[in-house]
Protein backbone atom coordinates (compact mmCIF):
# COMPACT_ATOMS: atom_id res chain seq x y z
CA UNK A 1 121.76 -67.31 214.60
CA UNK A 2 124.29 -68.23 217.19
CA UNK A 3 126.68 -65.98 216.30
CA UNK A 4 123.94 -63.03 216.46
CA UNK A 5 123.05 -63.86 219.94
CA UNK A 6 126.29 -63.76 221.06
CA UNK A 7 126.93 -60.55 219.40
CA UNK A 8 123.56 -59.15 221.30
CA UNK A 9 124.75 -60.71 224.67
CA UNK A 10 128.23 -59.08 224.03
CA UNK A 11 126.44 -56.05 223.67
CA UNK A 12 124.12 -56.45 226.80
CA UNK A 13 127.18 -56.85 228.75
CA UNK A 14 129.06 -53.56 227.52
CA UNK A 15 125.42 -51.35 228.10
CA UNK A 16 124.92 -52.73 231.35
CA UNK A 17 128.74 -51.99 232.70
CA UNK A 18 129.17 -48.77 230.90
CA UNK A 19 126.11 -47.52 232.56
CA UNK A 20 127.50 -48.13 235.96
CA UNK A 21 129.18 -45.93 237.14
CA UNK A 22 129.41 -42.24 236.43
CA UNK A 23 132.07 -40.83 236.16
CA UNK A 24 133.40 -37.11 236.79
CA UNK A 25 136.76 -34.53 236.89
CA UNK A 26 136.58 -33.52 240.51
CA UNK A 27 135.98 -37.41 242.06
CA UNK A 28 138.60 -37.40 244.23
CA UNK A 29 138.51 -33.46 245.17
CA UNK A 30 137.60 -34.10 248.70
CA UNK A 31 138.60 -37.67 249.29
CA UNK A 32 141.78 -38.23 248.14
CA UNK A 33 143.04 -34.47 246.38
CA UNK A 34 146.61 -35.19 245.74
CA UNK A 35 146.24 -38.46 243.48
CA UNK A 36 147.03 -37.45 240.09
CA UNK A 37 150.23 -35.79 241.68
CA UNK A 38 151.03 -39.17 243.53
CA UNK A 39 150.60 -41.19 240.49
CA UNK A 40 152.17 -38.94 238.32
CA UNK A 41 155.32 -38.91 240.45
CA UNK A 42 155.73 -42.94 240.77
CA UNK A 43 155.88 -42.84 236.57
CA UNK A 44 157.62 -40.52 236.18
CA UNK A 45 160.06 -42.49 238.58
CA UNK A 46 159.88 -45.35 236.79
CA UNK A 47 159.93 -43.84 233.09
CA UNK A 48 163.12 -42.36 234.01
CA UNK A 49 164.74 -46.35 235.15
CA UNK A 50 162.98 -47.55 231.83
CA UNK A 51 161.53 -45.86 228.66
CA UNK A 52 159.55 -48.82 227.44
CA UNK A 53 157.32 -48.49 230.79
CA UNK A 54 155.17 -45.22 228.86
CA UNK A 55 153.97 -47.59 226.32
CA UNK A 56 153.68 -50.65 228.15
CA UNK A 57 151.07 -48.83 230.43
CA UNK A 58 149.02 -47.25 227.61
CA UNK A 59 148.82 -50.75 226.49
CA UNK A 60 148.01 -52.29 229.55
CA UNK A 61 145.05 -50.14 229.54
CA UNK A 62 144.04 -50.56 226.45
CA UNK A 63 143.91 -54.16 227.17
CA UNK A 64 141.68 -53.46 230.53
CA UNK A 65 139.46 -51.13 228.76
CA UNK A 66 138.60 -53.74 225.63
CA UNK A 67 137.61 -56.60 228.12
CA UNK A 68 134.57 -56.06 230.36
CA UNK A 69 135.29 -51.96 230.49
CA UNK A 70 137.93 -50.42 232.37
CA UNK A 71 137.76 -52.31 235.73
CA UNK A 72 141.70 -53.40 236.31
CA UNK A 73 140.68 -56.85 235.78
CA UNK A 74 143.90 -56.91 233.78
CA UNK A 75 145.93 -56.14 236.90
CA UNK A 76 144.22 -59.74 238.70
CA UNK A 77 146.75 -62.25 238.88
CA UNK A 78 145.35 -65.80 238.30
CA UNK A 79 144.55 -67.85 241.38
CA UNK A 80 143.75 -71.14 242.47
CA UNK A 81 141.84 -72.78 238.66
CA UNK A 82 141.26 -69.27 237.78
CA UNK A 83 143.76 -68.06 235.03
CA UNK A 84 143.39 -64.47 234.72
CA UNK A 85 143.36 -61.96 231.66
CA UNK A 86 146.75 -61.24 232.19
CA UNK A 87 147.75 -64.66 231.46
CA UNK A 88 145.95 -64.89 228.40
CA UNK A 89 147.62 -65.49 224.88
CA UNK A 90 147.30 -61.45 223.83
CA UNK A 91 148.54 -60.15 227.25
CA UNK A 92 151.87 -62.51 227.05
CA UNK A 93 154.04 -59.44 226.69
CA UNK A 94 152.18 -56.90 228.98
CA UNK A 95 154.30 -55.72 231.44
CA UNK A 96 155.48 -53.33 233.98
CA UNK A 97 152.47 -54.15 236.26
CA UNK A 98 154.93 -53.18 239.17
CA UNK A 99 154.45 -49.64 238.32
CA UNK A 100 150.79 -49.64 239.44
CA UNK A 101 151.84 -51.72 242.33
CA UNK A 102 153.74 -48.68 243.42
CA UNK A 103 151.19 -45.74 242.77
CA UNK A 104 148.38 -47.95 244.60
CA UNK A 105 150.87 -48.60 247.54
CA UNK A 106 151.80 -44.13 247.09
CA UNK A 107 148.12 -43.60 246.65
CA UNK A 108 146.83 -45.80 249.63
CA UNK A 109 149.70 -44.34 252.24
CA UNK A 110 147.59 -40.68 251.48
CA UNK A 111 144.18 -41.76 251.04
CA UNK A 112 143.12 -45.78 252.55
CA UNK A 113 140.77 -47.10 250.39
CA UNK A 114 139.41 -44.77 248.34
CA UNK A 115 141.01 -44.84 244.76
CA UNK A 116 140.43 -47.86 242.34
CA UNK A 117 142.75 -49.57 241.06
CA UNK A 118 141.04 -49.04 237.72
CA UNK A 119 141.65 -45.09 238.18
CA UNK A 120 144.89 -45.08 239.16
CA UNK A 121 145.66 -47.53 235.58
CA UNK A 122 143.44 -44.68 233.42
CA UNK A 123 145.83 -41.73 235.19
CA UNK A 124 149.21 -43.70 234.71
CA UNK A 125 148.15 -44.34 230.99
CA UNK A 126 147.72 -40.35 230.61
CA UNK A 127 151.15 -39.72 232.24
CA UNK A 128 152.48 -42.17 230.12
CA UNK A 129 151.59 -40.33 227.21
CA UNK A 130 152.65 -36.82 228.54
CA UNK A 131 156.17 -38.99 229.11
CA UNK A 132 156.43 -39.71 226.20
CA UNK A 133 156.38 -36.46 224.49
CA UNK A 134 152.18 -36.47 223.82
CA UNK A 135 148.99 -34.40 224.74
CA UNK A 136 147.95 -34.32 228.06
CA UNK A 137 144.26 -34.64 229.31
CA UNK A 138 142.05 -34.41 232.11
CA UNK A 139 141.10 -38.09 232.86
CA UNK A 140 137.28 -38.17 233.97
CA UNK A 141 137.31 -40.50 237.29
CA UNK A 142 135.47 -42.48 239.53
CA UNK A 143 135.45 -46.40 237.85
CA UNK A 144 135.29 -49.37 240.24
CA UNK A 145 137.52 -52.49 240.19
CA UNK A 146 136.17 -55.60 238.85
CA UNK A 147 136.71 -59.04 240.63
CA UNK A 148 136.44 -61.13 237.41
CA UNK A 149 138.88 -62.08 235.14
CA UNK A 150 139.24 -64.78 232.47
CA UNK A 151 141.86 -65.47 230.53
CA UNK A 152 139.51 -67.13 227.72
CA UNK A 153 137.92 -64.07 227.35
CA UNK A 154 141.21 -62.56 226.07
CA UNK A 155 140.09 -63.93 222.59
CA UNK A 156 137.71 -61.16 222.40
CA UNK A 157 140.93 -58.82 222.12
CA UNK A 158 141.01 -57.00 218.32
CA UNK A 159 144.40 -58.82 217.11
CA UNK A 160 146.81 -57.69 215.16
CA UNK A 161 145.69 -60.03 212.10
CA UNK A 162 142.38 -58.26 212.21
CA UNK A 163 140.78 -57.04 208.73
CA UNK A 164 138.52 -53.66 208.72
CA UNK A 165 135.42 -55.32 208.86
CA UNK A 166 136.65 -57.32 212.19
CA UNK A 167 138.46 -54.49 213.74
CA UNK A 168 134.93 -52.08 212.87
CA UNK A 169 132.75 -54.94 214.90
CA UNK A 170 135.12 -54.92 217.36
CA UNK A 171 135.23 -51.49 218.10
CA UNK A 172 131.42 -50.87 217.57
CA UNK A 173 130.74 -53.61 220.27
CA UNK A 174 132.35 -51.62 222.55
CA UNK A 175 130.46 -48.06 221.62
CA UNK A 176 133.59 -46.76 219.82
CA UNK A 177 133.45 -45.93 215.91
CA UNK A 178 135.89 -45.71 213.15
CA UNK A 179 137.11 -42.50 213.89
CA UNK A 180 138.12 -44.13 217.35
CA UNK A 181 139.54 -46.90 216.09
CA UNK A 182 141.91 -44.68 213.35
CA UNK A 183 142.86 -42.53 216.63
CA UNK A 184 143.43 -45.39 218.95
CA UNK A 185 145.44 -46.75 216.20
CA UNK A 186 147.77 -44.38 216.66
CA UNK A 187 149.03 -45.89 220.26
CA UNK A 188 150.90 -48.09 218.57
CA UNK A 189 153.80 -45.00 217.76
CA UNK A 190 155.18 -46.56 221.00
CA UNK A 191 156.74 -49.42 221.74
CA UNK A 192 157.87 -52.83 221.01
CA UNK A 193 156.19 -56.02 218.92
CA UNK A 194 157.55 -59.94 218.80
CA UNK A 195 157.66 -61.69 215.82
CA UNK A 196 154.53 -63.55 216.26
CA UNK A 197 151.91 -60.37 215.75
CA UNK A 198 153.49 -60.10 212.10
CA UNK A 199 154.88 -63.40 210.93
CA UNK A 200 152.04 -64.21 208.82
CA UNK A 201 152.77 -61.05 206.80
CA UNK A 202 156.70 -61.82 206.12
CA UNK A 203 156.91 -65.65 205.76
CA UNK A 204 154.42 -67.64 203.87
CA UNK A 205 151.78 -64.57 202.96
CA UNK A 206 149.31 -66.61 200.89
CA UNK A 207 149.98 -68.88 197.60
CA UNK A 208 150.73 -66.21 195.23
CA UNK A 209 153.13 -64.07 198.17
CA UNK A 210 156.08 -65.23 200.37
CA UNK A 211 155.56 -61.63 201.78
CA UNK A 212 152.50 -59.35 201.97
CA UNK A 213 152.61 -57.38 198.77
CA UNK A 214 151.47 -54.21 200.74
CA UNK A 215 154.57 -54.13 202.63
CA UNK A 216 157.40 -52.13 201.30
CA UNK A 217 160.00 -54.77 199.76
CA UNK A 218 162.67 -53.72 201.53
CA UNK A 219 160.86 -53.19 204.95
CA UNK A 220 159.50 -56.92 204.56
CA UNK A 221 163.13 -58.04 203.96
CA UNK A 222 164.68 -56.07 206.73
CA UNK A 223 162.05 -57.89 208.99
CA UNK A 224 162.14 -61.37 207.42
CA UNK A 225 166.09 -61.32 208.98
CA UNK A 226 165.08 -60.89 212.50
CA UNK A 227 162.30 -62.97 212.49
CA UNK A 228 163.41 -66.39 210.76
CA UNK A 229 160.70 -68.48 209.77
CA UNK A 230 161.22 -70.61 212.25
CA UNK A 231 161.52 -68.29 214.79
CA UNK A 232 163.80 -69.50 218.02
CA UNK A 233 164.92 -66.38 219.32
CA UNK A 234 162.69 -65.36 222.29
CA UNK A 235 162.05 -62.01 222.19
CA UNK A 236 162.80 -61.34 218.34
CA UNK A 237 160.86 -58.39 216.75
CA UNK A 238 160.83 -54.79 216.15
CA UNK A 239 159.86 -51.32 217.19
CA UNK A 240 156.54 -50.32 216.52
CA UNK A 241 158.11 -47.13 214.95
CA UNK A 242 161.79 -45.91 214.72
CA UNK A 243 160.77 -43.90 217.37
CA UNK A 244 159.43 -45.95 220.04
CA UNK A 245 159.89 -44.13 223.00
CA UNK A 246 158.32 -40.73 221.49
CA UNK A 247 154.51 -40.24 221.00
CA UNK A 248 154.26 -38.61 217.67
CA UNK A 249 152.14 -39.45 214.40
CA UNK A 250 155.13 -41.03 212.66
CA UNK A 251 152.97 -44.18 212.96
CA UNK A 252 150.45 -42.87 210.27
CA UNK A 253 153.04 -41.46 207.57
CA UNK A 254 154.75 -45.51 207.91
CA UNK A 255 151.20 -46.69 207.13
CA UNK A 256 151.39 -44.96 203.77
CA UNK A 257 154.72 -45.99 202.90
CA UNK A 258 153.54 -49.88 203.26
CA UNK A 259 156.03 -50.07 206.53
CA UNK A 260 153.97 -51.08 209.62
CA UNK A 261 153.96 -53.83 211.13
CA UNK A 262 150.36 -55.11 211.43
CA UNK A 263 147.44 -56.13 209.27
CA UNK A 264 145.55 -54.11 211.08
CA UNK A 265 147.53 -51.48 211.07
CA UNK A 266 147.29 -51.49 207.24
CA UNK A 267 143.93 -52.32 207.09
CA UNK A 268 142.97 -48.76 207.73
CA UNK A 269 143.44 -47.86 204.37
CA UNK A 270 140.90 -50.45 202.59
CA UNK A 271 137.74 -48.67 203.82
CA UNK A 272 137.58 -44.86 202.31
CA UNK A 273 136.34 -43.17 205.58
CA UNK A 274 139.73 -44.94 207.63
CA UNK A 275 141.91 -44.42 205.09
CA UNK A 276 141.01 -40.65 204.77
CA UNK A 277 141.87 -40.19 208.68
CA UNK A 278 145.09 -41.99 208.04
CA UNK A 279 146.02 -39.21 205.75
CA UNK A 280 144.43 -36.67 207.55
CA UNK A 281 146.89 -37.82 210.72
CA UNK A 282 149.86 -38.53 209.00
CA UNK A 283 149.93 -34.88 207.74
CA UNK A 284 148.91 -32.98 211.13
CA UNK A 285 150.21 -34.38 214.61
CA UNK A 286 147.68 -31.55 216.17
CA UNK A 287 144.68 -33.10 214.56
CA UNK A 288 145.95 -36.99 215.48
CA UNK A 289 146.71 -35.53 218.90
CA UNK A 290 143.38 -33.95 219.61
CA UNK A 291 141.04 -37.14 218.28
CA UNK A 292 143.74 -39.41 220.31
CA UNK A 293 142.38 -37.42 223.67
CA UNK A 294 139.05 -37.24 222.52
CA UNK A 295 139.29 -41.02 221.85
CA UNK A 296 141.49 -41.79 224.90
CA UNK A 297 138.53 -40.42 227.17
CA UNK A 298 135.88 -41.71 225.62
CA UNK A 299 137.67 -45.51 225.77
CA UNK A 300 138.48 -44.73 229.18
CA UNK A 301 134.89 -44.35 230.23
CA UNK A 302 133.54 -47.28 229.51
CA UNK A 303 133.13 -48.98 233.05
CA UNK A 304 132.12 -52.20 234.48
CA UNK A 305 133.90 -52.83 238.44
CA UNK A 306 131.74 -53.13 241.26
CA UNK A 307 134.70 -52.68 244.67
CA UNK A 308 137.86 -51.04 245.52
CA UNK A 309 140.54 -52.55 245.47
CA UNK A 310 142.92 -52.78 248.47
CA UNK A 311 145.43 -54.69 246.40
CA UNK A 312 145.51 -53.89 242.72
CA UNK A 313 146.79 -57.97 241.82
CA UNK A 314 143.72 -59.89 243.88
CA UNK A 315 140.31 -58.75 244.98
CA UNK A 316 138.65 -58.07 247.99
């Protein structure tokens, strides 16, 4: 009974922020009409120094978006007994927060106080994408900053351990369904992971499997010799694709040849309507790409802040 009220005050809490604020194309058409521009130029600036900052900011707003909507309560550094969501176990490895430092400092030397924080993370995320080699989109504006942030509400995060049936309540809970969580998915064609988000799945499996027996043998073995079982090395791991740096739907076709890195990456294929829409991606990039944006922008809207944001690290 517990665990169902919690589940209907979860719920509660997502309604009542995603109903907010409404959000629209032309937000900033009179207020602040050279923002996308601005931000767009300060990642592009910093893509060029350093090609893991695309996926690092599509993460970080992921991360935002899945913890009390997209309000930049990620970007809140802890203060005082506070710790913040970005010091949470999950967000350990988020980085390149400086980047959104810069566009809010570009964005505020146009336009003083008029663009969130929280709008300026949901634009960089889209230019990280078109960086990277992906769709673009026009990103629907308007959200608010939030001045809470918890780092024990990072457990809330879907992990990377997650079955289906945990990764479908976690995306339901926030208004998104399966076909958004296949599509979302499909972020993780960037970037980097450590050792710890797949350890359980290359050392010590269960008590029939050293390895997971969905993996591909020799994928599992080429993993199992950077990350030792006893793992010292600090940033040991691997890309999330051999193409890290390019948005594609590689991810997908690695999904079906047991070679990615996550449970929950290969989880998709254990319920018939995700594993249909992991072949369906894997064999058109234009179909992944299309649900990604649809996705992307419905994720994107769901908001929560109630301020904006001088400073995108502390609040008002």
């Amino acid at each position: 009974m517990a665990t169902i009220a919690a589940l209907l005050s979860s719920l509660l809490i997502f309604s009542a922020s995603s109903l907010g604020n409404a959000l629209s194309l032309n937000h900033y058409d009179k207020t602040c009409p050279d923002v996308e521009a601005t931000v767009a130029n300060v990642v592009k600036q910093a893509a060029m120094a350093d090609k893991k900052v695309p996926a690092a900011l599509l993460r970080m707003h992921f991360h935002d978006c899945f913890l009390r909507g997209c309000d930049a309560s990620v970007l809140l550094d802890s203060v005082n007994k506070n710790t913040a969501e970005k010091d949470g176990p999950p967000n350990g490895s988020l980085h390149a927060f400086y980047v959104i430092d810069n566009a809010k400092k570009a964005v505020e030397a146009c336009c003083p106080g008029v663009v969130s924080c929280a709008d300026i993370l949901a634009l960089a995320a889209r230019d990280a994408v078109v960086l990277a080699g992906g769709p673009t989109w026009d990103v629907p504006k308007g959200r608010k900053d939030g001045r809470i942030s918890k780092a024990s509400e990072t457990i809330q995060m879907p992990s990377p351990t997650f079955n289906i049936s945990q990764l479908k309540q976690s995306f339901s809970q926030r208004g998104l369904s399966l076909d958004d969580l296949v599509a979302l998915s499909g972020g993780h064609t960037l970037g980097f992971a450590h050792c710890s988000s797949f350890q359980s799945r290359i050392h010590n499996f269960n008590a029939t499997h050293d390895t997971d027996p969905t993996m591909h043998p020799a994928f599992a073995a080429s993993l199992r010799s950077v990350c030792q079982k006893k793992n010292s090395v600090k940033n040991a791991g691997a890309t999330m694709d051999p193409s890290p740096t390019t948005f594609d739907n590689t991810y997908y076709k690695l999904i079906l040849q047991g070679r990615s890195l996550f449970s929950s990456d290969q989880a998709l294929l254990t319920f018939p309507k995700t594993k249909n829409l992991v072949y369906k991606f894997a064999s058109s990039k234009e179909s992944f790409t299309k649900a990604f944006v649809n996705s992307m922008i419905k994720m994107s809207s769901i908001t929560g802040g109630q301020e904006i944001r001088k400073h995108c690290r502390v609040v008002n």
